[in-house]
Protein backbone atom coordinates (compact mmCIF):
# COMPACT_ATOMS: atom_id res chain seq x y z
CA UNK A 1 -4.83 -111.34 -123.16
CA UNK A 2 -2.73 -112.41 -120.04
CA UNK A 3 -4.04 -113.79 -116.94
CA UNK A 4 -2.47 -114.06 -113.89
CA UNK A 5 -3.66 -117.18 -110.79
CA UNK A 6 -6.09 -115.46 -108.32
CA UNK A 7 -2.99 -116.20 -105.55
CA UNK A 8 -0.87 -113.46 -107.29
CA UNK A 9 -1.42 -110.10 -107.44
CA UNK A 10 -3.91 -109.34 -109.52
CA UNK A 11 -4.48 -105.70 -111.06
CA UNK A 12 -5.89 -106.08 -114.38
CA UNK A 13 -9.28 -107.30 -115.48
CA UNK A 14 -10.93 -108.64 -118.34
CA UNK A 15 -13.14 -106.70 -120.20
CA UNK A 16 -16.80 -107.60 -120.46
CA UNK A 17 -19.31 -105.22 -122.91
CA UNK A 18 -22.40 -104.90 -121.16
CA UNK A 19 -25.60 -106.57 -123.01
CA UNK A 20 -24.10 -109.07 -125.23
CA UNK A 21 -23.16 -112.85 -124.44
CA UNK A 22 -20.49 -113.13 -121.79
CA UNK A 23 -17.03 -115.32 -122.34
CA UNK A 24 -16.56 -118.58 -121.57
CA UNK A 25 -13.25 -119.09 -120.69
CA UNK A 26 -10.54 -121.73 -120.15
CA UNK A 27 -8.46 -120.36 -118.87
CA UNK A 28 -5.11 -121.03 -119.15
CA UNK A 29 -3.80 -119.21 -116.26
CA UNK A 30 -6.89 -118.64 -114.25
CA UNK A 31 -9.05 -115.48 -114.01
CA UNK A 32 -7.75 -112.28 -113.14
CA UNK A 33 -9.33 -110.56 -110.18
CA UNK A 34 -8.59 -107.13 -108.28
CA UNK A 35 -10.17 -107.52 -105.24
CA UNK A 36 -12.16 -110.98 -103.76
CA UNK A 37 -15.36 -110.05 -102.15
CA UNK A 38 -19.10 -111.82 -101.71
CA UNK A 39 -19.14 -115.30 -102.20
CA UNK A 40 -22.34 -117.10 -103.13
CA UNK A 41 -22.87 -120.71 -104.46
CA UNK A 42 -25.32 -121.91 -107.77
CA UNK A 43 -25.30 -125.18 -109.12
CA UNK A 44 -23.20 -128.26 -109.61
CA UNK A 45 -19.94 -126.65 -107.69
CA UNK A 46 -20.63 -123.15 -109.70
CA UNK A 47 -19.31 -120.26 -107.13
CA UNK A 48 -19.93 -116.81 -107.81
CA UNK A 49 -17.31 -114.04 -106.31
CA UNK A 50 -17.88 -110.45 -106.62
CA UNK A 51 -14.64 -108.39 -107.80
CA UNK A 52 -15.55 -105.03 -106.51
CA UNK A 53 -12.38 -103.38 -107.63
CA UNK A 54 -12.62 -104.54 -111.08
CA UNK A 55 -16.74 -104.17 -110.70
CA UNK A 56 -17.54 -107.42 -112.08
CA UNK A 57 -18.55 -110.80 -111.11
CA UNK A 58 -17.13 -114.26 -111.83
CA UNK A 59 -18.90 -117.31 -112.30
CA UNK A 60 -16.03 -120.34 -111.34
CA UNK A 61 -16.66 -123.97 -112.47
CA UNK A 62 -14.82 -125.22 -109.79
CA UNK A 63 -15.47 -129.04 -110.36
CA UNK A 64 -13.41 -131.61 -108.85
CA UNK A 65 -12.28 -128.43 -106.71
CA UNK A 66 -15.36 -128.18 -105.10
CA UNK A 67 -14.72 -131.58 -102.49
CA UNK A 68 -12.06 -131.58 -100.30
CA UNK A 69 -10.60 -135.04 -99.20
CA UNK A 70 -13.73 -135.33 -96.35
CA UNK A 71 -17.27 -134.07 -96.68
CA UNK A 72 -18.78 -131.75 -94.26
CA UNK A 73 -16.85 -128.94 -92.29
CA UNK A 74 -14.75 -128.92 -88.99
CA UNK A 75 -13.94 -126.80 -86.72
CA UNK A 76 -10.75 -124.60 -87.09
CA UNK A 77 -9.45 -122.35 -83.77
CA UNK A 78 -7.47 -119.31 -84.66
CA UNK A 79 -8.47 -119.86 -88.54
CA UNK A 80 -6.36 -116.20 -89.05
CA UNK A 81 -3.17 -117.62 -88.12
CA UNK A 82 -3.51 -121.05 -89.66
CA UNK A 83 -4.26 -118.75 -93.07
CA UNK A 84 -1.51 -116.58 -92.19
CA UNK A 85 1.14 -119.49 -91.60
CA UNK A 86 -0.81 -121.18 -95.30
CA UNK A 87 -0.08 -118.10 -97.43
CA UNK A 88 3.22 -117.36 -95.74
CA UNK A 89 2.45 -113.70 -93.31
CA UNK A 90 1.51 -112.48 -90.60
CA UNK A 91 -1.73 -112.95 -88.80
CA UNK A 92 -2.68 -109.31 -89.06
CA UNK A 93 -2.36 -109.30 -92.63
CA UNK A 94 -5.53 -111.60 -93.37
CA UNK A 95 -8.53 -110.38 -93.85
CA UNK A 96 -11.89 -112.86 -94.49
CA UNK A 97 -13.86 -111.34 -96.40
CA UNK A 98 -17.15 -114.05 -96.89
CA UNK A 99 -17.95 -117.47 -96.48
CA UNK A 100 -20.14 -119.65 -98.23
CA UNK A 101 -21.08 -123.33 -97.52
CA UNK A 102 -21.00 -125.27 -101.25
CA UNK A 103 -24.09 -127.62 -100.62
CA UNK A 104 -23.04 -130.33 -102.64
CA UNK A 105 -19.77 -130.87 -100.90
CA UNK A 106 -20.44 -128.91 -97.50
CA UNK A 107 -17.15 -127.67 -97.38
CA UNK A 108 -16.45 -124.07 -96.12
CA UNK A 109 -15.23 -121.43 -98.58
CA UNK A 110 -13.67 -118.61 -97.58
CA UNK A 111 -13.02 -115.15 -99.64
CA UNK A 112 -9.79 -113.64 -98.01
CA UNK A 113 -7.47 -110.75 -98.59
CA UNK A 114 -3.77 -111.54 -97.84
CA UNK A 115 -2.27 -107.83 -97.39
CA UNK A 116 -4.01 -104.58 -96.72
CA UNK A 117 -5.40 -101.54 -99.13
CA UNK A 118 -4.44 -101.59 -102.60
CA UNK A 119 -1.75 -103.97 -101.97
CA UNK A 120 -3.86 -106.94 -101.24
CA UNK A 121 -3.68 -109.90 -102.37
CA UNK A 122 -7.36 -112.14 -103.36
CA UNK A 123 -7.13 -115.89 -102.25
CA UNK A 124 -9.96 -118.54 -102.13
CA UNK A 125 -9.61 -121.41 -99.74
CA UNK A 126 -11.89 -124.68 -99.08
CA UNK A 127 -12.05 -125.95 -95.19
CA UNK A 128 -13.05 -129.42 -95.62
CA UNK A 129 -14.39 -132.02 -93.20
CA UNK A 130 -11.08 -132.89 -91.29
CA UNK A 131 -10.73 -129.22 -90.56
CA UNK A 132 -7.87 -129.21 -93.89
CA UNK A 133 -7.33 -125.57 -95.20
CA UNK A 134 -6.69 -125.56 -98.97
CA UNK A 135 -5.50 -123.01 -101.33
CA UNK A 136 -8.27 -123.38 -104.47
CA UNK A 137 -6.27 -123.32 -107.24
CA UNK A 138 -7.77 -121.29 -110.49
CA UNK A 139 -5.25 -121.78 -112.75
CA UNK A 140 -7.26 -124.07 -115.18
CA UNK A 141 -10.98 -123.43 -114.23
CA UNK A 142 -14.07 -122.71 -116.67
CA UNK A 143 -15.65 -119.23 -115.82
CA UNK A 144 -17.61 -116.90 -117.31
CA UNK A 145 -18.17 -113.09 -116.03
CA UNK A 146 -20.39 -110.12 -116.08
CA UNK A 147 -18.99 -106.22 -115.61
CA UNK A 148 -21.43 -104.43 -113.23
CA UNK A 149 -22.80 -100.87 -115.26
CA UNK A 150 -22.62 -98.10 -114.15
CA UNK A 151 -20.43 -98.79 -111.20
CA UNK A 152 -19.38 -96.26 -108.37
CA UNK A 153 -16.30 -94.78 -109.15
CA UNK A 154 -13.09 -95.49 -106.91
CA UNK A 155 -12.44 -93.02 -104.07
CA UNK A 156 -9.61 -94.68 -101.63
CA UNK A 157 -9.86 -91.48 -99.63
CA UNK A 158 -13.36 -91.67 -98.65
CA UNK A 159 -14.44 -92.99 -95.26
CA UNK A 160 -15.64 -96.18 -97.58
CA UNK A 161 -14.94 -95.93 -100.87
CA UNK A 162 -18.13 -96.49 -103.00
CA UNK A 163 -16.07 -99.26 -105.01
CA UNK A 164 -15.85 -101.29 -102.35
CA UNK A 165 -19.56 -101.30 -102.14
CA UNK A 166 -20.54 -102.06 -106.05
CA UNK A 167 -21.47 -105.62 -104.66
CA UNK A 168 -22.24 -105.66 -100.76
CA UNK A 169 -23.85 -109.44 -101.40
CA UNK A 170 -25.66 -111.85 -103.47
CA UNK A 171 -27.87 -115.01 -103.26
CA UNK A 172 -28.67 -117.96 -105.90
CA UNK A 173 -32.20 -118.89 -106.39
CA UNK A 174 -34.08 -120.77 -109.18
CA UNK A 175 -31.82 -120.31 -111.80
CA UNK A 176 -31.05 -116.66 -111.46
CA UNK A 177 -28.18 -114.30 -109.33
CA UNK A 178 -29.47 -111.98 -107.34
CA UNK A 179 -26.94 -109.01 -106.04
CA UNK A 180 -26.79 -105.83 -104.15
CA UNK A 181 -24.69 -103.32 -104.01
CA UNK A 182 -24.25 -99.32 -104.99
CA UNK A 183 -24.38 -97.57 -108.83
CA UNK A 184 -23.55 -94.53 -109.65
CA UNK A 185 -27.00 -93.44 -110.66
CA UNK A 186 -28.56 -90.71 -108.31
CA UNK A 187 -30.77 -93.55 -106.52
CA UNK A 188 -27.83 -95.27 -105.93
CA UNK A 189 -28.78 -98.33 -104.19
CA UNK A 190 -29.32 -101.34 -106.50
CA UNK A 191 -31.02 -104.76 -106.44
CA UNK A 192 -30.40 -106.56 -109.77
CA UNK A 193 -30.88 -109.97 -110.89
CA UNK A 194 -29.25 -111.80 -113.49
CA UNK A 195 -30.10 -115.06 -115.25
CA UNK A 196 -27.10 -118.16 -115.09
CA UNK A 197 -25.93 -119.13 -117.65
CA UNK A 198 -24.28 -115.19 -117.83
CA UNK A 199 -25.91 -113.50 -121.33
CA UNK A 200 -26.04 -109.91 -120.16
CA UNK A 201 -26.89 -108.01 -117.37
CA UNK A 202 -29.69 -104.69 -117.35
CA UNK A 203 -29.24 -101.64 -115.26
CA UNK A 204 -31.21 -102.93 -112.36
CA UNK A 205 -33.52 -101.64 -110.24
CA UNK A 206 -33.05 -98.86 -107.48
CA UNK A 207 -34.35 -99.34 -104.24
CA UNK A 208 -35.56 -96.85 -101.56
CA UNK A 209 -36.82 -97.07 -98.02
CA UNK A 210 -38.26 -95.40 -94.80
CA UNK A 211 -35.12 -95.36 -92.16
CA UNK A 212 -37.11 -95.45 -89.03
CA UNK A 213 -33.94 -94.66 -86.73
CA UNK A 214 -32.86 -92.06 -89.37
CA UNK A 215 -36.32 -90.57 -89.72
CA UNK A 216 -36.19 -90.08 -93.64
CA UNK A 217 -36.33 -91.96 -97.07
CA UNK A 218 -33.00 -93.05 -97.89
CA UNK A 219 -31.57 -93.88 -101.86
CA UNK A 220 -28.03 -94.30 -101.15
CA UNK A 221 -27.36 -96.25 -98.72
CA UNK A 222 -26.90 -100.22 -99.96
CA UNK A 223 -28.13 -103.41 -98.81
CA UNK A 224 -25.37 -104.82 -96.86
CA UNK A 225 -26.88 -108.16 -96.33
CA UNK A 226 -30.28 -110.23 -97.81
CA UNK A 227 -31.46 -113.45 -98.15
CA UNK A 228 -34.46 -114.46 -100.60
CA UNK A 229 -37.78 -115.78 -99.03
CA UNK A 230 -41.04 -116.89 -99.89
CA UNK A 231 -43.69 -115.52 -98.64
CA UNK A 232 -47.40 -116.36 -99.20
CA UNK A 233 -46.01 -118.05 -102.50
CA UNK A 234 -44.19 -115.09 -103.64
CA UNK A 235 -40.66 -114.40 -103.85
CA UNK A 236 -39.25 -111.50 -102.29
CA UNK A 237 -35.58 -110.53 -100.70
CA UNK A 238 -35.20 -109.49 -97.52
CA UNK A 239 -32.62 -106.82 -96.63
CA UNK A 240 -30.63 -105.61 -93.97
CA UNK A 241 -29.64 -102.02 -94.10
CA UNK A 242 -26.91 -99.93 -91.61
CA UNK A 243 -28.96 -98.41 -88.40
CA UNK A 244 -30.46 -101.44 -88.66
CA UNK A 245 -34.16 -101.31 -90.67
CA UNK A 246 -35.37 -104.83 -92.31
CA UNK A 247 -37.18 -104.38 -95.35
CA UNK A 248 -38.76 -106.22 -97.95
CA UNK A 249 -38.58 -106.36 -101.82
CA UNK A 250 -41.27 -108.51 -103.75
CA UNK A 251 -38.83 -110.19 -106.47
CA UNK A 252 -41.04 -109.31 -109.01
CA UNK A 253 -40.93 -105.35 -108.47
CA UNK A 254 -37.53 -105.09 -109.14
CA UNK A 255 -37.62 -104.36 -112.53
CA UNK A 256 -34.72 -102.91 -114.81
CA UNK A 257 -34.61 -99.43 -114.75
CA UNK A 258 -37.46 -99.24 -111.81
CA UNK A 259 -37.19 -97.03 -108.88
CA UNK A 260 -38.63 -99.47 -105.83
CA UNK A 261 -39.93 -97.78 -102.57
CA UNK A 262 -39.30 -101.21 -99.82
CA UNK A 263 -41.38 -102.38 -97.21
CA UNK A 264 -39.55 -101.52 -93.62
CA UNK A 265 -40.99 -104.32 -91.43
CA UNK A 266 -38.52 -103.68 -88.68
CA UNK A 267 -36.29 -101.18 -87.24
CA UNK A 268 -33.62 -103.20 -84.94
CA UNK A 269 -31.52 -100.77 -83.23
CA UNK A 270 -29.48 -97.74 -84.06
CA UNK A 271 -25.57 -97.72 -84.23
CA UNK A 272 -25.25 -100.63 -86.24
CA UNK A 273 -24.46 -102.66 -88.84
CA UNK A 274 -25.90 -106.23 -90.23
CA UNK A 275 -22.80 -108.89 -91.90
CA UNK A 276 -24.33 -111.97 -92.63
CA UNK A 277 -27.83 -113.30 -92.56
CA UNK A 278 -29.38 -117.00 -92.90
CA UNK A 279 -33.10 -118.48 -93.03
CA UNK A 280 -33.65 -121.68 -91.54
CA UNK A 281 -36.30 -123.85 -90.36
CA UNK A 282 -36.85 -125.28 -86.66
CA UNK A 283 -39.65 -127.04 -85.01
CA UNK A 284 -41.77 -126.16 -88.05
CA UNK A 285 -41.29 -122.70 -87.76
CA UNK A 286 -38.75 -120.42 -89.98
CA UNK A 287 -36.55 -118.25 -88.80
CA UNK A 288 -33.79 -115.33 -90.01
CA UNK A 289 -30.81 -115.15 -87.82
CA UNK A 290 -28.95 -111.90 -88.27
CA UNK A 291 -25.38 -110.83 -87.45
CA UNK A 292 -24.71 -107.46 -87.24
CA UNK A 293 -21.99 -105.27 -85.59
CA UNK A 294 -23.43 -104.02 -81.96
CA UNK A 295 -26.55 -105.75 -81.03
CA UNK A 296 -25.96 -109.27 -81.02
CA UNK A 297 -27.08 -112.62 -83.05
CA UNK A 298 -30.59 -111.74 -83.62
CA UNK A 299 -33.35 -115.04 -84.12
CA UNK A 300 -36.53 -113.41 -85.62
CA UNK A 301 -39.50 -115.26 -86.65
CA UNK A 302 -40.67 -114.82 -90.01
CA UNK A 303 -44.67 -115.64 -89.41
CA UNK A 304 -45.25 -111.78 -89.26
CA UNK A 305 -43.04 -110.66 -92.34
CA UNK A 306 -46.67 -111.01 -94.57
CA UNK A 307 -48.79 -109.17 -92.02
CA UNK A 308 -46.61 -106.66 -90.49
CA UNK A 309 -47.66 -103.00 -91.34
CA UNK A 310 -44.68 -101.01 -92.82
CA UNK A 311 -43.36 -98.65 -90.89
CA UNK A 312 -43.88 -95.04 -91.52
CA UNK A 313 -42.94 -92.61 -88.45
CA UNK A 314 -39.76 -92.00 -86.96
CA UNK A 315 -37.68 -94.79 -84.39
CA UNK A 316 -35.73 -92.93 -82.00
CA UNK A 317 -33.26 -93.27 -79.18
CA UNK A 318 -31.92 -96.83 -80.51
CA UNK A 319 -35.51 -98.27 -79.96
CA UNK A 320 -37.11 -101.06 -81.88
CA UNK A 321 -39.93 -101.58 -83.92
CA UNK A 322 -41.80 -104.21 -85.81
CA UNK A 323 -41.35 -107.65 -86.41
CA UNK A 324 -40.13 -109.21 -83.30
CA UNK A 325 -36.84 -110.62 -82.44
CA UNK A 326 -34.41 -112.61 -79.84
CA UNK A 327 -30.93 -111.95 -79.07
CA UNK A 328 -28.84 -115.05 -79.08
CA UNK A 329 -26.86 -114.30 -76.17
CA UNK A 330 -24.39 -117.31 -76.27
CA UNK A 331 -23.23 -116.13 -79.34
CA UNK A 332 -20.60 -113.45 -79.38
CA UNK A 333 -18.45 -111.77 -81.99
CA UNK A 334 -20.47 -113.42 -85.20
CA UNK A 335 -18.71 -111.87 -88.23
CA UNK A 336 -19.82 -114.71 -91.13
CA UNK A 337 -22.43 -117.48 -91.07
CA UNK A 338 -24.04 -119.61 -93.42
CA UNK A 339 -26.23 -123.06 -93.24
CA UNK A 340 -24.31 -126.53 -93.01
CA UNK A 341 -27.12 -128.33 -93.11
CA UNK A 342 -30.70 -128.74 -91.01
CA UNK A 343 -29.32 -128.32 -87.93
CA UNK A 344 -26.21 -126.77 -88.00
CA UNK A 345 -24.35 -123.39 -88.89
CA UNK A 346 -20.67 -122.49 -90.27
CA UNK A 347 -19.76 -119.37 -88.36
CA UNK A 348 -16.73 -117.16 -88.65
CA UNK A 349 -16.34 -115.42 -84.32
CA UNK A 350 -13.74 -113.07 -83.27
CA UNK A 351 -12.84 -113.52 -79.21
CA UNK A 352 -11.60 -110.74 -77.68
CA UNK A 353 -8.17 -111.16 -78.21
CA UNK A 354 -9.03 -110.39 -81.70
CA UNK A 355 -8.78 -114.31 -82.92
CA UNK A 356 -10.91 -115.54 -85.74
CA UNK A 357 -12.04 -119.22 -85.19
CA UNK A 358 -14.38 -120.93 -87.59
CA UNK A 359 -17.13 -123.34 -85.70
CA UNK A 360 -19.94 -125.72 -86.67
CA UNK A 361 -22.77 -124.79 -84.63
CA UNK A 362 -26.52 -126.35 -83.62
CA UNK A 363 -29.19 -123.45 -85.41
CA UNK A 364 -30.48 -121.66 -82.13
């Protein structure tokens, strides 16, 4: 089977049967992707990426590939055009699709399309502590990967195709993957974990919530952000839905094959959409900082997530509800974010002039 380096166009995909032990690969010539998408980091340099047009995800042993020449990340202005000018086009024709801090390193990594539609191109760079942007090279990495079942067929001519949703995010946490995304099952939204080292993958669990602003239970729309949290001892994930409810998911509810009715502890404004989310801890307290299309960097305590009633009646005229929240006013055009280290943030802003620069930040 041929492979083609994740810098070249990439249209065909390996093929993966569900529920038996996934490949191992060295690869000769690098994995083959369609599309790059979500980006989240496990172990000793291991970096997931979600392929959402090939509906599968790749596990990348990155190694030595994982370290850039200086620790830590810098700040890059107009990170679009530096790409652009990297990978040879224009500024216009880069899109970033996630970043991910690799802990061990703290290097940046950035998921980007070079081109637009069908015709893009995936690339994965590394922004390392002198502010260097590198091209990560697969062409000899270890990787394994998993084909999503029962993914949402393609539909280009949709307002958003439900491909591009079969993996809206995913998080690393004691040993297993956890993802979200779409199916398409009649409860279509999905939470699914999946152990690492890759043996198989179930059908998942699907997920259903009270949309305050949209006064009704809601299967189909996915989680477009979450972030895994303890509380009182127990795991649970904590997800960010469009129009802009927060609800919880105790970890161990979400069962293969289960349909699981979430706890809505917040409704944070209509007319929106979350990106990226982070949990952090300052002054002893912890703390979720949101992103989200219309309303802001939001800072919201997480002392009430255990105690906070669910919410059951409707949320109109853009109001809030719920767990409480502050908007982080000095902080404007937020598209990615992600934890440096105790007291800093990697963030991904768009100014007006419709420049991407990528900053290290204090945590607000």
């Amino acid at each position: 089977m041929s492979h083609r380096t994740w810098c070249s166009l990439c249209t065909i995909g390996l093929s993966v049967f569900l529920l038996t032990p996934a490949q191992t690969l060295l690869a000769a010539e690098g994995p083959t992707l369609a599309a790059g998408g979500p980006l989240a980091f496990g172990p000793d340099n291991v970096l997931f990426i979600a392929d959402n047009g090939a509906a599968k995800i790749v596990a990348l042993e990155l190694g030595a590939q994982g370290a850039g020449a200086t620790r830590g990340t810098l700040d890059v202005p107009g990170i679009d055009r530096q790409i652009a000018a990297l990978l040879g086009t224009d500024q216009s024709q880069i899109r970033i699709n996630d970043l991910a801090i690799n802990p061990a390193s703290q290097n940046a990594f950035l998921s980007v399309s070079r081109g637009l539609g069908a015709n893009a191109t995936p690339v994965l760079l590394r922004v390392d502590g002198a502010g260097t942007i590198d091209v990560v090279s697969l062409s000899a990495v270890t990787y394994t990967e998993l084909a999503l079942p029962n993914a949402p067929a393609a539909n280009p001519s949709a307002r958003r195709d439900p491909r591009s949703s079969s993996v809206t995010d995913m998080s690393f946490v004691n040993d297993q993957l956890f993802i979200a995304g779409l199916s398409s099952e009649e409860f279509s939204s999905k939470l699914r974990s999946v152990d690492y080292p890759f043996a198989s993958i179930n059908s998942g669990a699907s997920v259903e919530i009270w949309h305050a602003a949209h006064g009704r239970f809601e299967t189909h729309s996915p989680v477009y952000t979450f972030v895994p949290y303890e509380i009182d001892g127990e795991q649970n994930l904590i997800a960010g839905y469009l129009c802009t409810p927060l609800v919880k998911f105790p970890v161990t509810t979400l069962q293969p094959g289960a349909k699981v009715m979430g706890t809505t502890i917040a409704e944070l404004g209509s007319g929106n959409r979350p990106i990226d989310m982070v949990v952090y801890k300052k002054d002893g307290a912890d703390y979720l900082l949101m992103s989200n299309t219309s309303h802001g960097v939001m800072k919201i305590p997480t002392a009430d997530f255990d105690t906070q009633p669910g919410l059951t009646e409707p949320v109109g005229g853009g109001d809030t509800a719920g767990v409480t929240f502050e908007t982080i006013r000095h902080l404007t055009g937020v598209e990615q974010l992600d934890v440096l280290d105790d007291k800093r943030m990697v963030v991904i802003t768009r100014n007006d002039s419709g420049q991407a620069d990528l900053e290290a930040l204090a945590l607000p």
